[in-house]
N, C-alpha and C. Protein backbone atom coordinates (compact mmCIF):
# COMPACT_ATOMS: atom_id res chain seq x y z
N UNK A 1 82.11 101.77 74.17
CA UNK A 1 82.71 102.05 75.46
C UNK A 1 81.87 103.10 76.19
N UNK A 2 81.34 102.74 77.51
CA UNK A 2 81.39 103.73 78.37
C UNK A 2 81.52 104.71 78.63
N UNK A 3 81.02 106.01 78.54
CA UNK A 3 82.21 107.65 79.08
C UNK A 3 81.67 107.58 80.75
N UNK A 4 82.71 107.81 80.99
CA UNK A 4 82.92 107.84 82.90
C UNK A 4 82.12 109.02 82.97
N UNK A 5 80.88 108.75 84.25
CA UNK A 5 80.98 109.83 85.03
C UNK A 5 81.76 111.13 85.82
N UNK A 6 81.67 111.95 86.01
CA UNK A 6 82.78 112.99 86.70
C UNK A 6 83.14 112.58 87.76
N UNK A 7 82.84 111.47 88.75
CA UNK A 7 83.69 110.96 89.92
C UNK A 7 84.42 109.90 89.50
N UNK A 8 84.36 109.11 88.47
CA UNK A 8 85.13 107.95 87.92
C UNK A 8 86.25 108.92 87.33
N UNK A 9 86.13 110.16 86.35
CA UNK A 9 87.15 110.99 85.82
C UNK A 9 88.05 111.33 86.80
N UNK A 10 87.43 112.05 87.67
CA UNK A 10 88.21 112.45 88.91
C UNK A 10 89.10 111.91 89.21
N UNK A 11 88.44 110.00 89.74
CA UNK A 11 89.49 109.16 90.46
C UNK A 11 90.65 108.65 89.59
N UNK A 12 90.00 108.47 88.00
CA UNK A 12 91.04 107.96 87.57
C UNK A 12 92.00 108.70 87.07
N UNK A 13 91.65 110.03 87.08
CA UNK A 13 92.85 111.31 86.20
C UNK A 13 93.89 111.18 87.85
N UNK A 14 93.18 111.46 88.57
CA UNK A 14 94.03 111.53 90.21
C UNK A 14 95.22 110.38 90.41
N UNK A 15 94.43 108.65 89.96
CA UNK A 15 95.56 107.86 89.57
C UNK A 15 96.58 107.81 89.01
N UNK A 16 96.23 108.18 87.89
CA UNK A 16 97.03 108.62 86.52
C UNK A 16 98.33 109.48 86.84
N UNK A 17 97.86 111.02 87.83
CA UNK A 17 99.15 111.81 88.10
C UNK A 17 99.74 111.19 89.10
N UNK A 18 99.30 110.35 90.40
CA UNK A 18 99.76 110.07 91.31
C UNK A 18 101.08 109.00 90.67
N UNK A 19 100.11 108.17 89.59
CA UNK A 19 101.33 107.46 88.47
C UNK A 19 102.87 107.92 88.26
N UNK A 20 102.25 108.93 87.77
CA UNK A 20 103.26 109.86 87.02
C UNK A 20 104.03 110.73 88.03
N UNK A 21 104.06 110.39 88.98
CA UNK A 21 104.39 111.17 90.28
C UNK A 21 105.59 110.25 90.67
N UNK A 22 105.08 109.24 90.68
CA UNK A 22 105.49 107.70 91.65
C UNK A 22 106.74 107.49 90.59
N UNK A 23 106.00 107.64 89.27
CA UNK A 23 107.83 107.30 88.33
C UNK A 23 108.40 108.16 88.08
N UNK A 24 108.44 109.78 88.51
CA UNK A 24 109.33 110.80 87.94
C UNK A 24 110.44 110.44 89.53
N UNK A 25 109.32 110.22 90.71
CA UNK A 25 110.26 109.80 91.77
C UNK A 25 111.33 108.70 91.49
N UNK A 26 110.63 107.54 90.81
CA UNK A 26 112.17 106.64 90.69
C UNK A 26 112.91 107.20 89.79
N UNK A 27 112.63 107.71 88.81
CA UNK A 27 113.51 107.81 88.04
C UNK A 27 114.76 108.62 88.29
N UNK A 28 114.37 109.85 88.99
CA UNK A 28 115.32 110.88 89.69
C UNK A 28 116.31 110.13 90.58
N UNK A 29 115.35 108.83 91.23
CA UNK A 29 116.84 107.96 92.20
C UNK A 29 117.50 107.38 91.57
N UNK A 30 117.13 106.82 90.29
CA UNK A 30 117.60 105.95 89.66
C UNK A 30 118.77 106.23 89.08
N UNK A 31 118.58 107.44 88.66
CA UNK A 31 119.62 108.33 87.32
C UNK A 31 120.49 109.29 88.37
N UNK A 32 120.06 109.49 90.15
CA UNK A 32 120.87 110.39 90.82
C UNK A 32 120.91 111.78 90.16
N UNK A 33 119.59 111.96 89.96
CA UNK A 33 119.76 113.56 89.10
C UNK A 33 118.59 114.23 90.23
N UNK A 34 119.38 114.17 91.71
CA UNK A 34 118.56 115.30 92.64
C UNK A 34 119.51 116.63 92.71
N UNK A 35 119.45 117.31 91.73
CA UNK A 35 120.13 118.34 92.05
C UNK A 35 119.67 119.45 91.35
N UNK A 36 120.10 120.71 91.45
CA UNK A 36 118.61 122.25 91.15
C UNK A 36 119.10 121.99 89.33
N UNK A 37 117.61 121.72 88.51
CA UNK A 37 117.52 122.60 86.97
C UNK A 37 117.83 121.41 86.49
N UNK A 38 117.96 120.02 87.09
CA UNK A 38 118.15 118.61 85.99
C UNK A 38 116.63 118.57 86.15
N UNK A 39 116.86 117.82 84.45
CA UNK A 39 115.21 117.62 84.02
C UNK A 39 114.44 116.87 85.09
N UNK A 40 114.88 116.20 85.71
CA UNK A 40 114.36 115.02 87.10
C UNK A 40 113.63 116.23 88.11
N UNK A 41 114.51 117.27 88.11
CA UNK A 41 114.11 117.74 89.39
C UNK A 41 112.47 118.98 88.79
N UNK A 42 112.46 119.84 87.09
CA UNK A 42 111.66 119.83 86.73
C UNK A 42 110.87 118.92 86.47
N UNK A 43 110.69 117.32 86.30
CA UNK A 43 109.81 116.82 85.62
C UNK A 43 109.11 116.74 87.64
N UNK A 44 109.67 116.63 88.41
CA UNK A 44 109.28 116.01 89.75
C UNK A 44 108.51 117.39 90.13
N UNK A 45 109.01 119.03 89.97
CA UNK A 45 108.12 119.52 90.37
C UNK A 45 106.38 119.79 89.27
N UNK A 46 107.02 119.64 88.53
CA UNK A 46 105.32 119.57 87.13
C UNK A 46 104.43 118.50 88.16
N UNK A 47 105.31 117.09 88.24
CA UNK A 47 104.31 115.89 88.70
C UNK A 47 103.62 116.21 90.00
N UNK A 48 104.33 116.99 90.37
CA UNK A 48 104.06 117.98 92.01
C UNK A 48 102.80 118.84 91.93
N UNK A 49 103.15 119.81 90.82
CA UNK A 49 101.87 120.47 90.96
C UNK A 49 100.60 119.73 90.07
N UNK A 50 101.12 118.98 89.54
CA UNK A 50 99.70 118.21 88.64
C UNK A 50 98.99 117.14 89.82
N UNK A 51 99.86 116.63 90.71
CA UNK A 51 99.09 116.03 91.96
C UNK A 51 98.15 117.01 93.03
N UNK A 52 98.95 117.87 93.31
CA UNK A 52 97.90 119.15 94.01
C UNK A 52 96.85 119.53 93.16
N UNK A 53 96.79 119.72 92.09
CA UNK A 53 95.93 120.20 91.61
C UNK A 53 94.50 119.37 91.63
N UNK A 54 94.55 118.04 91.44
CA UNK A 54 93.94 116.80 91.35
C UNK A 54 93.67 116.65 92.61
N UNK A 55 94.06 116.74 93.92
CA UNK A 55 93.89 116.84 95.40
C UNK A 55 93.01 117.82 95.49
N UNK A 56 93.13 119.71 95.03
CA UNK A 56 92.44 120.27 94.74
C UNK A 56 90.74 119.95 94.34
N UNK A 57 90.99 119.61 92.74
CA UNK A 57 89.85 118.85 92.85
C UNK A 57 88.81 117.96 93.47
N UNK A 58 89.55 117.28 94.16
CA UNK A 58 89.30 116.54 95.18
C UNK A 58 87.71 117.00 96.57
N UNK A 59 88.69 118.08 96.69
CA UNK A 59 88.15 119.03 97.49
C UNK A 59 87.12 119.58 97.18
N UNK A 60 86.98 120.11 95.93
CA UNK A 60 86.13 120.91 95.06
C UNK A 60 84.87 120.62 94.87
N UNK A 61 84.61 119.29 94.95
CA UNK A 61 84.06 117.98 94.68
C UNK A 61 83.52 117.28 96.15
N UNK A 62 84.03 117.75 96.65
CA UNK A 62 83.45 116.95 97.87
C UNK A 62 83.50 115.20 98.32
N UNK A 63 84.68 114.95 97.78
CA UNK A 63 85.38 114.18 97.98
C UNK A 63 86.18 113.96 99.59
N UNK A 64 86.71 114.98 99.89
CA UNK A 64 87.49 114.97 101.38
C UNK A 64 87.63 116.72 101.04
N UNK A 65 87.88 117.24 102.79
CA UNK A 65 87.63 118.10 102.98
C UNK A 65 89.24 118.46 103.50
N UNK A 66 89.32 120.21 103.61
CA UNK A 66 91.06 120.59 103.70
C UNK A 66 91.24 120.34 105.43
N UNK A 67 90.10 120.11 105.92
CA UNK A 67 90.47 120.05 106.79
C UNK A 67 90.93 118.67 107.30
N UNK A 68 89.93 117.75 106.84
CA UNK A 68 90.33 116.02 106.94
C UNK A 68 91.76 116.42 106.44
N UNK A 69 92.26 116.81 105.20
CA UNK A 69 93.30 116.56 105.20
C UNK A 69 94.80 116.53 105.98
N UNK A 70 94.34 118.07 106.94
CA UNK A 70 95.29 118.64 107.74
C UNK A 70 95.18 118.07 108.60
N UNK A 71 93.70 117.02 109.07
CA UNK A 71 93.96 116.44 110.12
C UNK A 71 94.83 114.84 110.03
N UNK A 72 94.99 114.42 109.10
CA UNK A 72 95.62 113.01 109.00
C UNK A 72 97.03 113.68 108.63
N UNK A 73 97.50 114.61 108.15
CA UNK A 73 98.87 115.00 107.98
C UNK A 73 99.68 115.08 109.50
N UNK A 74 98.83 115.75 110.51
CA UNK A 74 98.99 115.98 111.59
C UNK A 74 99.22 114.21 112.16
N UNK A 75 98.12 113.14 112.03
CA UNK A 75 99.10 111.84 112.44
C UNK A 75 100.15 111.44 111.50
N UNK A 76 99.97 112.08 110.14
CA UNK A 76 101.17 111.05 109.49
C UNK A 76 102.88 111.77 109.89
N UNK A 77 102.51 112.94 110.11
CA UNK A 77 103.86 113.55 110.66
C UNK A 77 104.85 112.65 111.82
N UNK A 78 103.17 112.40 112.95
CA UNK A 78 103.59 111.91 114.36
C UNK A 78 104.47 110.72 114.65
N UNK A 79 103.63 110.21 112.93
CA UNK A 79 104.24 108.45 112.38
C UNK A 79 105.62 108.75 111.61
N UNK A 80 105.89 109.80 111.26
CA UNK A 80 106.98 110.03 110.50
C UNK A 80 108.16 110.61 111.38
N UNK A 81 107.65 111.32 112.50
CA UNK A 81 108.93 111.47 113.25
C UNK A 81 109.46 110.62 114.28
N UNK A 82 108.13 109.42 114.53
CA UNK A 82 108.87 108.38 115.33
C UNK A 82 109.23 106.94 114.01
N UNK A 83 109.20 107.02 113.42
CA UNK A 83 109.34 105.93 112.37
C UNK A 83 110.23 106.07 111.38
N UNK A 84 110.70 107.87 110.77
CA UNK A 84 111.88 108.35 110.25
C UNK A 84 112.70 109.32 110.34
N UNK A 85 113.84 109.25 109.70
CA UNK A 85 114.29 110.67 109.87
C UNK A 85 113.84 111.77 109.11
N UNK A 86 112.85 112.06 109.01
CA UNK A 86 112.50 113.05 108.02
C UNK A 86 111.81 114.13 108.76
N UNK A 87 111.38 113.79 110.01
CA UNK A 87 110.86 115.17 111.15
C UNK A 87 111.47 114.80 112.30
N UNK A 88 112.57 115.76 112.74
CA UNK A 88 113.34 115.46 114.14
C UNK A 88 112.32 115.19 115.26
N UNK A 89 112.88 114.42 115.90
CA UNK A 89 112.35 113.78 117.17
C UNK A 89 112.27 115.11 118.07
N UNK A 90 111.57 115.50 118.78
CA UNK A 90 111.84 116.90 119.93
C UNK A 90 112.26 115.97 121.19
N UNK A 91 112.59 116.76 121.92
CA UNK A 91 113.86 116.20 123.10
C UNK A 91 112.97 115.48 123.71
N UNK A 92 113.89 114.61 124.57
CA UNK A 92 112.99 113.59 125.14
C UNK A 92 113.15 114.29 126.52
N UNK A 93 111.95 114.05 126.96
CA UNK A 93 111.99 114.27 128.49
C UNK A 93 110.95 112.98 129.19
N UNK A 94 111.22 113.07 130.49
CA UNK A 94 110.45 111.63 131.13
C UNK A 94 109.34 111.69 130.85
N UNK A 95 108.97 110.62 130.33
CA UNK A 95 107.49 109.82 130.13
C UNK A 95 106.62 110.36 131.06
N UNK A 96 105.67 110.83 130.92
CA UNK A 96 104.60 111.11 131.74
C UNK A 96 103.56 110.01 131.90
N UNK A 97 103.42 109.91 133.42
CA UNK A 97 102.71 108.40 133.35
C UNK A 97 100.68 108.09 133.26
N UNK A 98 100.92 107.31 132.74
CA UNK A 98 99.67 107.34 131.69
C UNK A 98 98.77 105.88 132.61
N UNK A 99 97.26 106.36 133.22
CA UNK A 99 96.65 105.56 133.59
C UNK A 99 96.19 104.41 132.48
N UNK A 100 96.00 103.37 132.82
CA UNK A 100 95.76 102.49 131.58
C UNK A 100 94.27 102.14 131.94
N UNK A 101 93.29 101.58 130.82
CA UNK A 101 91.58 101.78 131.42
C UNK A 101 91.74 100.38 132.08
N UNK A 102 90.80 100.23 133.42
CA UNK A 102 90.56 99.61 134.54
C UNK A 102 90.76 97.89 133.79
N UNK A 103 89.67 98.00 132.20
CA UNK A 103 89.05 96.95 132.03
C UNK A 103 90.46 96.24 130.99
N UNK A 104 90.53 95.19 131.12
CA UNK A 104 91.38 94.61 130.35
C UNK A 104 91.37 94.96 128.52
N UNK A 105 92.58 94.67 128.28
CA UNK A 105 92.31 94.75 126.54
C UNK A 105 91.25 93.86 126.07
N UNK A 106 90.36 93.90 125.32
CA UNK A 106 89.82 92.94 124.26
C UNK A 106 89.95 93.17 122.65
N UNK A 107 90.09 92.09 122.18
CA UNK A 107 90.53 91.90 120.65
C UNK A 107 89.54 92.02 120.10
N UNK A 108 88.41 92.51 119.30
CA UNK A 108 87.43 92.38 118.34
C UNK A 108 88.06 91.56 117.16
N UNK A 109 87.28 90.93 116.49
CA UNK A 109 87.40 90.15 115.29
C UNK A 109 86.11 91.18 113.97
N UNK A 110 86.95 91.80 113.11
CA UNK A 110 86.26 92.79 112.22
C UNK A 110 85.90 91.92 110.97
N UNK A 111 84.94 91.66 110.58
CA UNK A 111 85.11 90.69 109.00
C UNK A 111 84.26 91.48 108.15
N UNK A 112 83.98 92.64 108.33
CA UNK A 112 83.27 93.64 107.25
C UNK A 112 83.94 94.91 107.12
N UNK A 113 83.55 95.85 106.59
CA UNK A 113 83.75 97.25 106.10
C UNK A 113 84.26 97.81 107.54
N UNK A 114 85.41 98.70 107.79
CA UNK A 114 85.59 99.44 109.11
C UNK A 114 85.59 100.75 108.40
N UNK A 115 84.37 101.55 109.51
CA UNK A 115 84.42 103.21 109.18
C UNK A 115 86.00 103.76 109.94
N UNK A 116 86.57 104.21 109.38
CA UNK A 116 88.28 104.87 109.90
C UNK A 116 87.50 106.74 109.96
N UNK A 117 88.09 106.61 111.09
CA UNK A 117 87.97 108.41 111.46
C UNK A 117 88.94 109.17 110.90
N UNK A 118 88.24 110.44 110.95
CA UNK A 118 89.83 111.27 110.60
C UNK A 118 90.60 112.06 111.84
N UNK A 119 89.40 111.68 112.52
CA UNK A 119 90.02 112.22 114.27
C UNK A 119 91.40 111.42 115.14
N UNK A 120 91.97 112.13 115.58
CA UNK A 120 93.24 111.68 115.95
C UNK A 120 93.28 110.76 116.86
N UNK A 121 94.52 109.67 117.21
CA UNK A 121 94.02 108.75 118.30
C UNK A 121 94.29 109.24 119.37
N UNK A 122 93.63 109.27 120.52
CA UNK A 122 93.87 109.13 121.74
C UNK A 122 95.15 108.60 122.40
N UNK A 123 95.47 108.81 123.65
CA UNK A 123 96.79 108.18 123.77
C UNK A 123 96.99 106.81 124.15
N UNK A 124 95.63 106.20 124.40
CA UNK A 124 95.67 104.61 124.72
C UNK A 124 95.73 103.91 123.85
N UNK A 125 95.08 104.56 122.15
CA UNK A 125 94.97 104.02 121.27
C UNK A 125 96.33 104.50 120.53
N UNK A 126 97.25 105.50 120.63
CA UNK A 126 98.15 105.32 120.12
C UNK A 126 99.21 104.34 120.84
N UNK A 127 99.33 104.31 122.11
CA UNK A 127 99.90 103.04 122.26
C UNK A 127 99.60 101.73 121.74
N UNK A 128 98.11 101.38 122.06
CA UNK A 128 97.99 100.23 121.29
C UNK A 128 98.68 100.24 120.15
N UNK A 129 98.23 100.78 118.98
CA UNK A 129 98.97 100.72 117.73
C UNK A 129 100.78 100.66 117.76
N UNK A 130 101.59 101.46 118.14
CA UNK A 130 102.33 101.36 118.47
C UNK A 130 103.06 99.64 118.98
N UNK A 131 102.08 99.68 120.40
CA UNK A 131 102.27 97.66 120.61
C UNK A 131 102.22 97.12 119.32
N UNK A 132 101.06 97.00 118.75
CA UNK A 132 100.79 95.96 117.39
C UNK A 132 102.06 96.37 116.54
N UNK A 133 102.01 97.23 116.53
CA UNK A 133 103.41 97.57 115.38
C UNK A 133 104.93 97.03 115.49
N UNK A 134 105.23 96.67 117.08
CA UNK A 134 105.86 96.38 117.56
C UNK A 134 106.16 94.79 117.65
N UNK A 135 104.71 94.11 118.08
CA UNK A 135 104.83 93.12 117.92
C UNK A 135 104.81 92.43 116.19
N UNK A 136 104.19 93.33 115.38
CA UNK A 136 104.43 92.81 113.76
C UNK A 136 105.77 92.83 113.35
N UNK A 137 107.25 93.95 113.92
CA UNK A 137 108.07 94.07 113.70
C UNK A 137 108.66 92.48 114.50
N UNK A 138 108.24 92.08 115.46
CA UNK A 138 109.65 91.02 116.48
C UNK A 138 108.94 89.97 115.13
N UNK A 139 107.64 89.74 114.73
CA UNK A 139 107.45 88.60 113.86
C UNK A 139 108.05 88.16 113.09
N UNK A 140 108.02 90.04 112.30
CA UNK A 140 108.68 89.76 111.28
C UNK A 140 110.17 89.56 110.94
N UNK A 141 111.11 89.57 112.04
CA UNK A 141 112.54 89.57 112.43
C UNK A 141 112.55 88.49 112.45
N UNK A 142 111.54 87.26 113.67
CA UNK A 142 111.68 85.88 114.27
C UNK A 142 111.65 84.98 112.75
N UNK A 143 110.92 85.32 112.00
CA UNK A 143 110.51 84.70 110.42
C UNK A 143 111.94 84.90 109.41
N UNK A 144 112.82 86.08 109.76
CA UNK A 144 114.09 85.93 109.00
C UNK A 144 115.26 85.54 109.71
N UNK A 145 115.00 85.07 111.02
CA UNK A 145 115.99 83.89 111.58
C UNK A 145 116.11 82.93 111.17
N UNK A 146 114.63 82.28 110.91
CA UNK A 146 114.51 80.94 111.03
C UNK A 146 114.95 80.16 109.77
């Protein structure tokens, strides 16, 4: 057998806790043991800090940087407070109206590797996404009518 290089170790020890992360989470729903000093709620914070730590590494390594990180937390929040309840919505006030670009939409067709930024979208491009998301949701509704 093989011994892994230190970026194969990395990725796969990182799997491994994210593992062990993913089932201390079901298990705690499973058994309804969210409450302070049940073993669920120690085994969930151990799996907690054994994932940071491995993120840590991450870093250490030159893998992704703290700042990439803070910057995609910053959209996944944006996605989390319009998509759940888990970050209150802030008050709504009227839409501020948003020029749309001159030139019509066009669709690209991607059939290779896409470089993904860690820079935030713009507001034309968060609408777009938004649309697509929108229209994947009526699909997927029209498909459990039928």
């Amino acid at each position: 057998m093989q011994k892994l290089d230190k970026e194969q170790e990395l990725f796969t020890i990182t799997m491994e806790e994210c593992g062990e992360l993913i089932q201390c989470c079901s298990k705690a729903m499973r058994r309804w043991e969210l409450f302070k000093n049940s073993d669920s709620e120690i085994s969930l914070k151990e799996e907690i800090g054994d994932v940071y730590t491995m993120i840590s590494l991450l870093v250490e390594n030159d893998v992704v940087s703290w700042n990439e990180i803070k910057d995609r937390e910053k959209i996944k929040r944006k996605k989390l407070e319009q998509w759940s309840g888990l970050i209150p919505h802030p008050p709504k006030t009227e839409a501020p109206s948003v020029e749309l670009p001159s030139e019509p939409y066009k669709q690209k067709m991607i059939y290779a590797h896409t470089n993904f930024s860690t820079e935030p979208m713009d507001e034309y491009e968060e609408r777009e996404w938004q649309r697509l998301e929108q229209v994947l949701e009526s699909q997927k509704n029209a498909k459990e009518t039928i």
